[in-house]
C-alpha atoms as a PDB file:
ATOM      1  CA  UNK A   1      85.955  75.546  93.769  1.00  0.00           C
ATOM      2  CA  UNK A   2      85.456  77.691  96.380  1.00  0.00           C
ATOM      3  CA  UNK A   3      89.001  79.958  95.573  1.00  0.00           C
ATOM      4  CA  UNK A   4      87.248  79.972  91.636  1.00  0.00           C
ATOM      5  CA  UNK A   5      84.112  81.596  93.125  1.00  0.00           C
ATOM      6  CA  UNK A   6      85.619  84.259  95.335  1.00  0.00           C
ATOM      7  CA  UNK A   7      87.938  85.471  91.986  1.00  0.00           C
ATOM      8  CA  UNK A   8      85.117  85.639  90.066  1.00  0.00           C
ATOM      9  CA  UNK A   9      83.060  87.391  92.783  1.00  0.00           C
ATOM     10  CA  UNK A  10      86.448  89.441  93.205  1.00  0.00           C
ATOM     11  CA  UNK A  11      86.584  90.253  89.605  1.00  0.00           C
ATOM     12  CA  UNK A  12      82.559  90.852  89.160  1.00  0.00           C
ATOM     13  CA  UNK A  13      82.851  93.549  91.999  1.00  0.00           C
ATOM     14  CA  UNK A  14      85.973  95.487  91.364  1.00  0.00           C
ATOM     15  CA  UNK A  15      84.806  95.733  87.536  1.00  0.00           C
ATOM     16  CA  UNK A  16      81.752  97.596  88.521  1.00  0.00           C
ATOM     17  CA  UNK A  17      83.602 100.104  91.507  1.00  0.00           C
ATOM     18  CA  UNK A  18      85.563 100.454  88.484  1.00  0.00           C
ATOM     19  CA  UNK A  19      83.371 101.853  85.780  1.00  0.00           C
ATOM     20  CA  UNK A  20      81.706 103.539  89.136  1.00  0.00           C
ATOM     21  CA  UNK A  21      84.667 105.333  89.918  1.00  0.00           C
ATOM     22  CA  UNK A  22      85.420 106.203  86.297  1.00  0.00           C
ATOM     23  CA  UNK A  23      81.675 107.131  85.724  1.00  0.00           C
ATOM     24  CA  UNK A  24      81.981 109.798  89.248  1.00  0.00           C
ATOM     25  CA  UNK A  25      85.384 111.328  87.435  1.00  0.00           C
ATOM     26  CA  UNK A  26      88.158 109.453  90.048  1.00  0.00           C
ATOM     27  CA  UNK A  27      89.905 107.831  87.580  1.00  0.00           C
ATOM     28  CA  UNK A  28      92.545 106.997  90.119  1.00  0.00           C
ATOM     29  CA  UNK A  29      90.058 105.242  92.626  1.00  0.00           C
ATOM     30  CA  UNK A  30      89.167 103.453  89.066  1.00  0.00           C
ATOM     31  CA  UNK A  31      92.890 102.185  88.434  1.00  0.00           C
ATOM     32  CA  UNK A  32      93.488 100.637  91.633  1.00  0.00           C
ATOM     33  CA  UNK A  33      90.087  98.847  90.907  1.00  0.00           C
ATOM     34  CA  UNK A  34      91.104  97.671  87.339  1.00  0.00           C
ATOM     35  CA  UNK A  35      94.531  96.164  89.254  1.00  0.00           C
ATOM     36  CA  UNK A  36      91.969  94.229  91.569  1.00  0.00           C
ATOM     37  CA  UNK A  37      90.049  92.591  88.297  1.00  0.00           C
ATOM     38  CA  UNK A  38      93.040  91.656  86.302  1.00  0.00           C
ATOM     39  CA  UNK A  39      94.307  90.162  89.751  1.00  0.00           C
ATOM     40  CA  UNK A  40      90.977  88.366  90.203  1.00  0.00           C
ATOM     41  CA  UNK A  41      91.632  87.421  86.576  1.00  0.00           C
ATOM     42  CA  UNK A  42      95.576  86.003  86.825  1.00  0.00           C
ATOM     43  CA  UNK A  43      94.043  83.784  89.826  1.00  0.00           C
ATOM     44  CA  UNK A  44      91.253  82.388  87.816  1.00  0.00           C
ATOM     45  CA  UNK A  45      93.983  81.674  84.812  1.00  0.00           C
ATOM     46  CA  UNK A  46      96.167  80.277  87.029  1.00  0.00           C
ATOM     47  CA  UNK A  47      93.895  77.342  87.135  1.00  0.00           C
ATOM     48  CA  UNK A  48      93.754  77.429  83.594  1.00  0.00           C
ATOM     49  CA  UNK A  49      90.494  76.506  81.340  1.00  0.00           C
ATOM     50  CA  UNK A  50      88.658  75.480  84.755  1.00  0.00           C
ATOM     51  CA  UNK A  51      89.069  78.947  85.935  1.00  0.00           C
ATOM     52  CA  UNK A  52      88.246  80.298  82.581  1.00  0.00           C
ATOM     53  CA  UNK A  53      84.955  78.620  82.709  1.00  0.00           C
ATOM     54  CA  UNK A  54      84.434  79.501  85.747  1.00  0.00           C
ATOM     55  CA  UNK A  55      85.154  83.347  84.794  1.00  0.00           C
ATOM     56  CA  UNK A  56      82.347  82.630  81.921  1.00  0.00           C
ATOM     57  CA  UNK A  57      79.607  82.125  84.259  1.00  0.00           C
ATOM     58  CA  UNK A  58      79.259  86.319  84.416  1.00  0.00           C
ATOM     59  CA  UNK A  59      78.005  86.336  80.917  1.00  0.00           C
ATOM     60  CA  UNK A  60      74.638  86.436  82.170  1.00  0.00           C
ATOM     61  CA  UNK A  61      75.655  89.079  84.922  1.00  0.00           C
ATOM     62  CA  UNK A  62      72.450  91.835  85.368  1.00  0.00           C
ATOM     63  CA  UNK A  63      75.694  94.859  84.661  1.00  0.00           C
ATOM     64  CA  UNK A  64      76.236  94.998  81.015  1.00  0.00           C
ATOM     65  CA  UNK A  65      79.972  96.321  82.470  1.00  0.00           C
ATOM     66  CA  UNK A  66      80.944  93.208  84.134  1.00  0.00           C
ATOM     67  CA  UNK A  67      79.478  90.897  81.390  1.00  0.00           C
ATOM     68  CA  UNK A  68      81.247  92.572  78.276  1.00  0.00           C
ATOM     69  CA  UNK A  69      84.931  92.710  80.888  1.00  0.00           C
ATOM     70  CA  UNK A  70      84.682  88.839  81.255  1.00  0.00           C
ATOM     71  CA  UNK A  71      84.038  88.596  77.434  1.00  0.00           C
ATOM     72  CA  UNK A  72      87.134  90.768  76.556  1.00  0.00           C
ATOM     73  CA  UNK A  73      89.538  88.183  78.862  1.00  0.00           C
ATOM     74  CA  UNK A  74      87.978  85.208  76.964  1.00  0.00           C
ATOM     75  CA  UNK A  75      87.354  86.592  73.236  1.00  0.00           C
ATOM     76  CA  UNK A  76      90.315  83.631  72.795  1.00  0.00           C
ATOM     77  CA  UNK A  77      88.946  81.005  75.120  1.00  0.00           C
ATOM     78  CA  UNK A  78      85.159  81.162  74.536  1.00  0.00           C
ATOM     79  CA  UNK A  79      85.469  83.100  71.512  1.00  0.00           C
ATOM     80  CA  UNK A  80      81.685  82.257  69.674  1.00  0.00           C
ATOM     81  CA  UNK A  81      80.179  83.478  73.404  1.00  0.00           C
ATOM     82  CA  UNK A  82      81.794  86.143  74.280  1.00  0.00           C
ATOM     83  CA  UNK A  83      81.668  87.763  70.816  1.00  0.00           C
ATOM     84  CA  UNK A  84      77.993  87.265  71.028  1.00  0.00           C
ATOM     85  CA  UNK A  85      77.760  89.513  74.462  1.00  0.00           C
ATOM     86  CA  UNK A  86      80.120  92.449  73.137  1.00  0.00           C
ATOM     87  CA  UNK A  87      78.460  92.753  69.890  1.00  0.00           C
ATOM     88  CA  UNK A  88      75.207  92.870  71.660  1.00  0.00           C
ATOM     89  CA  UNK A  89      76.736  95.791  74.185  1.00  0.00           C
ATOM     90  CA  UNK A  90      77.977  97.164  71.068  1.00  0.00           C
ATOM     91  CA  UNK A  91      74.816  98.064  69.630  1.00  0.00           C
ATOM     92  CA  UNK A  92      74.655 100.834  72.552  1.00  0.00           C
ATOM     93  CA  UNK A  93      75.844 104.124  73.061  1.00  0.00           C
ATOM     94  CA  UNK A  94      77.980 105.140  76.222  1.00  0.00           C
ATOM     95  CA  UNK A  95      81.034 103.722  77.925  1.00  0.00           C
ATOM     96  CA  UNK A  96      80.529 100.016  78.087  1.00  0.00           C
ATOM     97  CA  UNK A  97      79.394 100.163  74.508  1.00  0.00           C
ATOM     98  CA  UNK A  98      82.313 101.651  72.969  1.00  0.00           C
ATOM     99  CA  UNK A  99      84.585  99.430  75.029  1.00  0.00           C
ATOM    100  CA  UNK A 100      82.379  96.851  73.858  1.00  0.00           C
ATOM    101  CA  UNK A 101      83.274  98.509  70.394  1.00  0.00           C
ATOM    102  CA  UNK A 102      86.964  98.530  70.951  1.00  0.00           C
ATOM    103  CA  UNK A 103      87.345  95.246  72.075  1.00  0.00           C
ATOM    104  CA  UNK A 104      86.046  93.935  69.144  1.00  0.00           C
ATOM    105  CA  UNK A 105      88.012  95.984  66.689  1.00  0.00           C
ATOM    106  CA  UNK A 106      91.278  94.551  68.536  1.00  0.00           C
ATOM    107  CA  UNK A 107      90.478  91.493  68.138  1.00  0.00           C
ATOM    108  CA  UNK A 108      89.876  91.765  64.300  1.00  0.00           C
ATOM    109  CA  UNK A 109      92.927  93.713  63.866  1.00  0.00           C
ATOM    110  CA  UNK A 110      94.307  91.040  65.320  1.00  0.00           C
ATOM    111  CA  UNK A 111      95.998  92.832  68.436  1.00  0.00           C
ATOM    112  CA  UNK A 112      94.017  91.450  71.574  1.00  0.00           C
ATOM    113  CA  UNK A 113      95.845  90.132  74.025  1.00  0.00           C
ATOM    114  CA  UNK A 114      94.085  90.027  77.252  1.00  0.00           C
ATOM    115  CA  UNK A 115      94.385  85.964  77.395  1.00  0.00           C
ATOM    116  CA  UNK A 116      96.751  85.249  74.624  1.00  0.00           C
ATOM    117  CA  UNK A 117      97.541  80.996  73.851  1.00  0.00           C
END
């Protein structure tokens, strides 16, 4: 339990230096930072829906950015949930929002594939 907690601590913190770094313009800072998350993420998969759950505990997270990213990996998993906190990001205006946004319309159109089956 204790590996699950540092990936989604892992994961938590390199999604917000990420939409930090984007947010100050160093988009490449940013990049190496979104490689960190989906690492956190591949090690939380690896241990399949327990990790996944796990991963769903930053629903409630106080940044809207790290919320919404753990609700794009598991729009599959914990589908009801997770559409619940985009669409409520959604309703925004800014960055996170229209991620929020896009994340949805893949999903509809039926492209997502962050966490496929």
């Amino acid at each position: 339990m204790e590996d699950l907690q540092k990936s989604v601590e892992a994961f938590a913190r390199h999604t917000a230096a990420q939409t930090d770094s984007i947010m100050r313009g160093d988009a490449k800072t940013g990049n190496k930072h979104a490689k960190q998350t989906l690492a956190a993420f591949k090690k939380l998969k690896a241990h399949g829906d327990i990790g996944r759950d796990a991963l769903a505990t930053l629903f409630t997270h106080p940044r809207m950015d790290v919320r919404t990213a753990a609700a794009a990996f598991l729009l599959r998993y914990r589908h009801a949930e997770a559409r619940a906190v985009l669409e409520e990001a959604a309703k925004g205006e800014g960055l996170i929002p229209f991620e929020s946004q896009e994340a949805l319309k893949r999903w509809e159109e039926g492209v997502w594939s962050l966490d496929p089956a």
